[in-house]
N, C-alpha and C. Protein backbone atom coordinates (compact mmCIF):
# COMPACT_ATOMS: atom_id res chain seq x y z
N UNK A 1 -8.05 20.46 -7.78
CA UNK A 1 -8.75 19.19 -7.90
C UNK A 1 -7.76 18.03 -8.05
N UNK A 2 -6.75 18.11 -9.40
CA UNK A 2 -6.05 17.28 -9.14
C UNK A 2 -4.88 16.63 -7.89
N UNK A 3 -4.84 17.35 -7.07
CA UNK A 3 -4.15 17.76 -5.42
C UNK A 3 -4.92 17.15 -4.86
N UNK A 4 -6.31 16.99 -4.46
CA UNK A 4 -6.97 16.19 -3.89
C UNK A 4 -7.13 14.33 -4.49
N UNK A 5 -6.66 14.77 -5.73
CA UNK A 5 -7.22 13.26 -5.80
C UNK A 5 -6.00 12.70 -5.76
N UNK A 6 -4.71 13.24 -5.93
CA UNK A 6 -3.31 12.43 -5.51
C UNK A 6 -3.56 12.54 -3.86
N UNK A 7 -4.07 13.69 -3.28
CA UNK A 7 -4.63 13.04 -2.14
C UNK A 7 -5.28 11.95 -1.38
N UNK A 8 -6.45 12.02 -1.66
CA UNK A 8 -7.05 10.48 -1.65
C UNK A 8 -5.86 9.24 -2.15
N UNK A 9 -5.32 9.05 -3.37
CA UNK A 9 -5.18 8.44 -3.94
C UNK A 9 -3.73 7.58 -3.06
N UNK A 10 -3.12 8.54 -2.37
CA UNK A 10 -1.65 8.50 -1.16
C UNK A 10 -2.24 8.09 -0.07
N UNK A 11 -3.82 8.08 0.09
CA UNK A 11 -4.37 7.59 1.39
C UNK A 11 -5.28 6.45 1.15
N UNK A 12 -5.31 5.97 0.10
CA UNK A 12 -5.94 5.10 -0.16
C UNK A 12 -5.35 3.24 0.31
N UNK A 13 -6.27 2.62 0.72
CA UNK A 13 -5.07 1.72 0.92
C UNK A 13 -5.25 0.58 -0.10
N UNK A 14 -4.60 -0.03 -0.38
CA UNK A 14 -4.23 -0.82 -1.69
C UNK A 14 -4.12 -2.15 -1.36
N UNK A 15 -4.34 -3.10 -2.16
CA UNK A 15 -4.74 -4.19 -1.90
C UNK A 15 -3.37 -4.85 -2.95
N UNK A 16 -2.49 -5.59 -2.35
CA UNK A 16 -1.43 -6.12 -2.66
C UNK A 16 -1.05 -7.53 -2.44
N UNK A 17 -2.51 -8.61 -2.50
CA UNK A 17 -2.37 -9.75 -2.27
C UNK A 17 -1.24 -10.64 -3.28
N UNK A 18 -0.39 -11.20 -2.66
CA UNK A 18 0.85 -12.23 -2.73
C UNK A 18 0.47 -13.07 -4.24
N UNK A 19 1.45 -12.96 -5.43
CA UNK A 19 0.84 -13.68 -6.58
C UNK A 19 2.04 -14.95 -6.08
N UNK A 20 1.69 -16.33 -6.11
CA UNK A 20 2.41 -17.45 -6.01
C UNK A 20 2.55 -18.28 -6.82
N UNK A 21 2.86 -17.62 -8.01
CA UNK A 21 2.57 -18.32 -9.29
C UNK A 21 3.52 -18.90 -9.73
N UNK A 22 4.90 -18.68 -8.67
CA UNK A 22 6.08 -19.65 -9.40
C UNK A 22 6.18 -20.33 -8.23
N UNK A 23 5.72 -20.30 -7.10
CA UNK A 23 5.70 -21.44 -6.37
C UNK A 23 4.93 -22.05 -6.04
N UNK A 24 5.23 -23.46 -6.38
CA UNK A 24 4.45 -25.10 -6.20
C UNK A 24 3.42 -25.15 -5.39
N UNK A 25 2.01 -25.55 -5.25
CA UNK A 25 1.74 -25.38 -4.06
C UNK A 25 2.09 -27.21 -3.24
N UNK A 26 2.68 -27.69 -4.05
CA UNK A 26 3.02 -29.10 -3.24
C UNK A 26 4.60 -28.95 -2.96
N UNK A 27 5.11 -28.04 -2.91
CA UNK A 27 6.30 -27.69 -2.26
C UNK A 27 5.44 -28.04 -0.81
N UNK A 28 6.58 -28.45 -0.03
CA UNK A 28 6.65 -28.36 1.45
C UNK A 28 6.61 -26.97 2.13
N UNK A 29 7.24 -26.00 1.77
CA UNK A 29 6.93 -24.71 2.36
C UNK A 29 6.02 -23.60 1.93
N UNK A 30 5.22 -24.64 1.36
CA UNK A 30 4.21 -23.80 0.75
C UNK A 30 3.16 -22.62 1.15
N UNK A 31 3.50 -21.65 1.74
CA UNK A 31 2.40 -20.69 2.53
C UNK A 31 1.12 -21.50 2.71
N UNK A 32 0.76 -21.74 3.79
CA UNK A 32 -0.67 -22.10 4.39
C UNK A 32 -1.75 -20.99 4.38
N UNK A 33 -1.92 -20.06 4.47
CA UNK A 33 -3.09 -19.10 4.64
C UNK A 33 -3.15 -18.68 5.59
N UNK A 34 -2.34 -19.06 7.01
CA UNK A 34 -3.06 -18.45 8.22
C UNK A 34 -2.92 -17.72 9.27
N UNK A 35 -1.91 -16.13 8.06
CA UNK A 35 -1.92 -15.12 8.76
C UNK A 35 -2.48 -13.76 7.69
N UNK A 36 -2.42 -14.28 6.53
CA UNK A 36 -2.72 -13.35 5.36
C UNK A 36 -4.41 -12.87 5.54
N UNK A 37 -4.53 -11.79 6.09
CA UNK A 37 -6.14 -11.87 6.03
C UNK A 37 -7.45 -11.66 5.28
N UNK A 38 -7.24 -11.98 4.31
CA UNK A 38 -7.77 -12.37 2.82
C UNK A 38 -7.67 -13.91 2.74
N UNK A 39 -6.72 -14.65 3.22
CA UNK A 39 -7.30 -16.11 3.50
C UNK A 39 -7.68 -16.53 4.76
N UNK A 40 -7.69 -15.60 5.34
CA UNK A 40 -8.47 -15.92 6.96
C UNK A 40 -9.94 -15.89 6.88
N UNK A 41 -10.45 -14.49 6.21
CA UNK A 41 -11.62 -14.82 6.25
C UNK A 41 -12.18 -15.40 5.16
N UNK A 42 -11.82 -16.18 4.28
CA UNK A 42 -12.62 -17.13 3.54
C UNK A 42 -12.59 -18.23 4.06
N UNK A 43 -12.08 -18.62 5.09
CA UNK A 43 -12.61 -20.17 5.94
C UNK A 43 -13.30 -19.26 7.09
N UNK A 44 -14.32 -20.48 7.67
CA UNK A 44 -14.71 -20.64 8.54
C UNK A 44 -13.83 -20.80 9.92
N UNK A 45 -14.00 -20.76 10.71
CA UNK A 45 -13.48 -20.32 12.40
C UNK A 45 -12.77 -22.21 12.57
N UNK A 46 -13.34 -22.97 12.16
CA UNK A 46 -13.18 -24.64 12.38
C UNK A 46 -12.19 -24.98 11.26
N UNK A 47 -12.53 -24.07 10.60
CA UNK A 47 -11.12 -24.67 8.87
C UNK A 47 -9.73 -23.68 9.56
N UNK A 48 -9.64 -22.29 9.59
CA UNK A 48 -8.93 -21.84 10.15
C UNK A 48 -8.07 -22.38 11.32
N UNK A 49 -8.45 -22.77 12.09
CA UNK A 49 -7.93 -23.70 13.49
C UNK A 49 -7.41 -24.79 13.12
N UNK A 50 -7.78 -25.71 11.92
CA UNK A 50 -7.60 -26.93 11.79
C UNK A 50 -5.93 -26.43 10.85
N UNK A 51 -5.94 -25.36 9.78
CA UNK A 51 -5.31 -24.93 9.55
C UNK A 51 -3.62 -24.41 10.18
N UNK A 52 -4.10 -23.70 11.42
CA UNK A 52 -3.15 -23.49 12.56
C UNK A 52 -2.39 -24.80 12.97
N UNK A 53 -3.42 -25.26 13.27
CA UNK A 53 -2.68 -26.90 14.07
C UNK A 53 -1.95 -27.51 13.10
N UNK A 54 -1.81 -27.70 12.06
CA UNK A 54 -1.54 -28.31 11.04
C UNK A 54 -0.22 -27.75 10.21
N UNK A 55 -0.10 -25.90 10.00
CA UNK A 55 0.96 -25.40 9.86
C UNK A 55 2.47 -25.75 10.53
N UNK A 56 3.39 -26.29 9.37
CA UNK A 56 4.81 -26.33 9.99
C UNK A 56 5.34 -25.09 10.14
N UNK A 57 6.54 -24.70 10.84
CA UNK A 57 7.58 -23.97 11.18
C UNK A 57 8.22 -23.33 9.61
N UNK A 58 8.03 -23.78 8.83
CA UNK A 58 8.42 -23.93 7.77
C UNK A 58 7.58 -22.83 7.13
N UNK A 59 6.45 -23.82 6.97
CA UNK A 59 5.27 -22.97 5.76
C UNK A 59 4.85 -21.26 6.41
N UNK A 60 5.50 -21.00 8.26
CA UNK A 60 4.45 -20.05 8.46
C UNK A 60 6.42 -19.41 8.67
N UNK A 61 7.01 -19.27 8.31
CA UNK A 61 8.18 -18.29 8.04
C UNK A 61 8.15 -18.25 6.52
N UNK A 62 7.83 -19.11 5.74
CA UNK A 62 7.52 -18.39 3.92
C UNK A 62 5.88 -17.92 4.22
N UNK A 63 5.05 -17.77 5.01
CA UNK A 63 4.12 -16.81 5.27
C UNK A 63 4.12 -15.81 5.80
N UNK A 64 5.38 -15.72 6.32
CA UNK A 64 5.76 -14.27 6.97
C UNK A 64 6.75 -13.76 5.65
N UNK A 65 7.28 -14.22 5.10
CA UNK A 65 8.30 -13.60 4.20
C UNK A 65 7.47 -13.15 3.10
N UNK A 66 6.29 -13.98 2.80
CA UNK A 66 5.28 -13.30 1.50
C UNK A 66 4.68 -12.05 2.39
N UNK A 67 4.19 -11.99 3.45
CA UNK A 67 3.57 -10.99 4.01
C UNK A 67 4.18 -9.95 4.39
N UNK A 68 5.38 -9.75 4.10
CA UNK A 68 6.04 -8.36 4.38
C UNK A 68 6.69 -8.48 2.89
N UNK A 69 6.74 -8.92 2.27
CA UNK A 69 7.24 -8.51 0.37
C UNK A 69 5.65 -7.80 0.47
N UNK A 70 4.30 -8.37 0.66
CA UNK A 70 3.48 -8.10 0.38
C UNK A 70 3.31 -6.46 0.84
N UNK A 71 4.12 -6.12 1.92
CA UNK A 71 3.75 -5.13 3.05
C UNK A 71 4.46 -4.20 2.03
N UNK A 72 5.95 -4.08 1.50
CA UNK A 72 7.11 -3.40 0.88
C UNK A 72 6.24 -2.84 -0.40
N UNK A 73 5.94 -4.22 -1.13
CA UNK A 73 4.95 -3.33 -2.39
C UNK A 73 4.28 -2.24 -2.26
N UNK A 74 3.26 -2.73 -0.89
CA UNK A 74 2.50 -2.00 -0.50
C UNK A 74 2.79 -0.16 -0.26
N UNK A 75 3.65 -0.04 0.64
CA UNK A 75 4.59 1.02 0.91
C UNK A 75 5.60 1.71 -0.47
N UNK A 76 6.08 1.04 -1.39
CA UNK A 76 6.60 1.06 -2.54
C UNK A 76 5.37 2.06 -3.07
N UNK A 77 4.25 1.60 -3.22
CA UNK A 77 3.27 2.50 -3.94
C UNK A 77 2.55 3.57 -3.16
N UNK A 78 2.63 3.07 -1.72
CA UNK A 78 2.07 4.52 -1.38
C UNK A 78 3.48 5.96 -1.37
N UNK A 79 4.57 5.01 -1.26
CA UNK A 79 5.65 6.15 -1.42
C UNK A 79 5.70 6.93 -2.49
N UNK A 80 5.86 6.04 -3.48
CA UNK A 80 5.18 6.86 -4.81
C UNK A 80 3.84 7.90 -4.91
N UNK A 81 2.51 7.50 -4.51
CA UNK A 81 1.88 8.44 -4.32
C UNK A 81 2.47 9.56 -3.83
N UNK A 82 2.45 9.47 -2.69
CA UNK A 82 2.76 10.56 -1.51
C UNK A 82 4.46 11.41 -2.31
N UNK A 83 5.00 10.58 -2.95
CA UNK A 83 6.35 12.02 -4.09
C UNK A 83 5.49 12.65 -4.93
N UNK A 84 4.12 12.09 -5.59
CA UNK A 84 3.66 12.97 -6.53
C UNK A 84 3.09 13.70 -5.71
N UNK A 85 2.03 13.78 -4.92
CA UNK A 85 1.30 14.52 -3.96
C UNK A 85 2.49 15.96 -3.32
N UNK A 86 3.66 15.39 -2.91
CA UNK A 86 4.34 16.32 -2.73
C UNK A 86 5.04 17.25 -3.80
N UNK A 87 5.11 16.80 -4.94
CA UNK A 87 5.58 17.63 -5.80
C UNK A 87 4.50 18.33 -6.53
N UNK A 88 3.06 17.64 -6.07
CA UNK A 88 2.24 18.60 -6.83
C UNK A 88 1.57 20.01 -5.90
N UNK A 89 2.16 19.43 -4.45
CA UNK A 89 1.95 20.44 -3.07
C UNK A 89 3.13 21.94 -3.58
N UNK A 90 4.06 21.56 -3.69
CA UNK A 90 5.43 22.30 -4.44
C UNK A 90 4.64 23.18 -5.50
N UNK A 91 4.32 22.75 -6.78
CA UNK A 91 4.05 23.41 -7.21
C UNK A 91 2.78 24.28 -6.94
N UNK A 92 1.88 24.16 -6.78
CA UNK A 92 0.39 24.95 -5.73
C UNK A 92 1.12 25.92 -4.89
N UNK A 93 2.19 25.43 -4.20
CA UNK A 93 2.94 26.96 -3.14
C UNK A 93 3.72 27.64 -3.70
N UNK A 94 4.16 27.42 -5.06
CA UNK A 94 4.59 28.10 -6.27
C UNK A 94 3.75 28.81 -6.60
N UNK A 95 2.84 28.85 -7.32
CA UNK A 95 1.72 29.11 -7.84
C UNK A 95 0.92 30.13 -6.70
N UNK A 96 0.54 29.66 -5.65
CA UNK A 96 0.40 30.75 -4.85
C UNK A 96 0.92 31.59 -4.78
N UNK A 97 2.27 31.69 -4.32
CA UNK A 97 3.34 32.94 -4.14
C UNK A 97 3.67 33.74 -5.38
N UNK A 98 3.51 33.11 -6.74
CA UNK A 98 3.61 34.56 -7.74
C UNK A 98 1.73 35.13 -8.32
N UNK A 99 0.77 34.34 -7.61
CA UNK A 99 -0.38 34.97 -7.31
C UNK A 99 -0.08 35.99 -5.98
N UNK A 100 0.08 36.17 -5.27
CA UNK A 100 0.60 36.82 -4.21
C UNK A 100 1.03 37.74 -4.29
N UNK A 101 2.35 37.80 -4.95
CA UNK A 101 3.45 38.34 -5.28
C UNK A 101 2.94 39.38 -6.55
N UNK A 102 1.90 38.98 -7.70
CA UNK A 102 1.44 39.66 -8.62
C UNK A 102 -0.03 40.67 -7.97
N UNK A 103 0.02 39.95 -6.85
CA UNK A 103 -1.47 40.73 -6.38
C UNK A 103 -0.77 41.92 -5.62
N UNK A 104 0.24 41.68 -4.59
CA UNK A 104 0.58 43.07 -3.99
C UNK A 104 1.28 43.88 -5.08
N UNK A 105 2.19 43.29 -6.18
CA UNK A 105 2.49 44.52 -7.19
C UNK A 105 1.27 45.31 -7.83
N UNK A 106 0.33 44.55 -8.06
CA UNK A 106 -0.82 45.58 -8.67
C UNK A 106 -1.53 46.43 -7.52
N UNK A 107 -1.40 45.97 -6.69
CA UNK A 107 -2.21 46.99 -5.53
C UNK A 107 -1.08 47.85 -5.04
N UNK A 108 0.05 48.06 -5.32
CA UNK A 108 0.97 49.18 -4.84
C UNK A 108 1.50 49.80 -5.79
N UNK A 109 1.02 49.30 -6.83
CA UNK A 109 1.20 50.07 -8.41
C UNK A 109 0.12 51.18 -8.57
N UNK A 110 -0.77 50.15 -8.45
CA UNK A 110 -2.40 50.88 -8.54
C UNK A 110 -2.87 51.70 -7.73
């Protein structure tokens, strides 16, 4: 049981939205919203666009740089999952093999 739920838990996908809490939002390179898609869809199709047009060169390379820190976390924790999942796979094929191993000694004993 517990094997399945580090299962799930390595396939789960995780929600790792960008905290910007030490940067300004009246900085000039302030991430705009309009590739992160968690602020895409809270505007409308007409705010979004107006958004685009409006993004400098600037604000949408610190929107790419939050969105792959964002991506690394992301991966950071499923890597983690997926070492426990494997070390708890390790032990289960442990565990099998001296079940195994104790089952053919009693049947060639017996």
């Amino acid at each position: 049981l517990g094997f399945l739920l580090q299962a799930i838990d390595a396939l789960r996908p995780g929600q790792f939205r960008p905290r910007l809490t030490h940067w300004p939002p009246d900085r000039e390179d302030f991430p705009r919203g309009v590739r992160y898609y968690e602020d895409v869809v809270e505007r409308d199709v007409e705010a979004h666009w107006t958004a685009w047009k409006d993004v400098t060169v600037t604000q949408l390379n610190a929107e790419l740089a939050v969105q792959v820190y964002s991506l690394c976390l992301k991966n950071k924790a499923r890597k983690k999952a997926l070492r426990s999942l494997y070390r708890s796979l390790r032990v289960l094929t442990i565990i099998f093999a001296l079940i195994l191993g104790l089952f053919l000694l009693f049947t060639w004993v017996g």
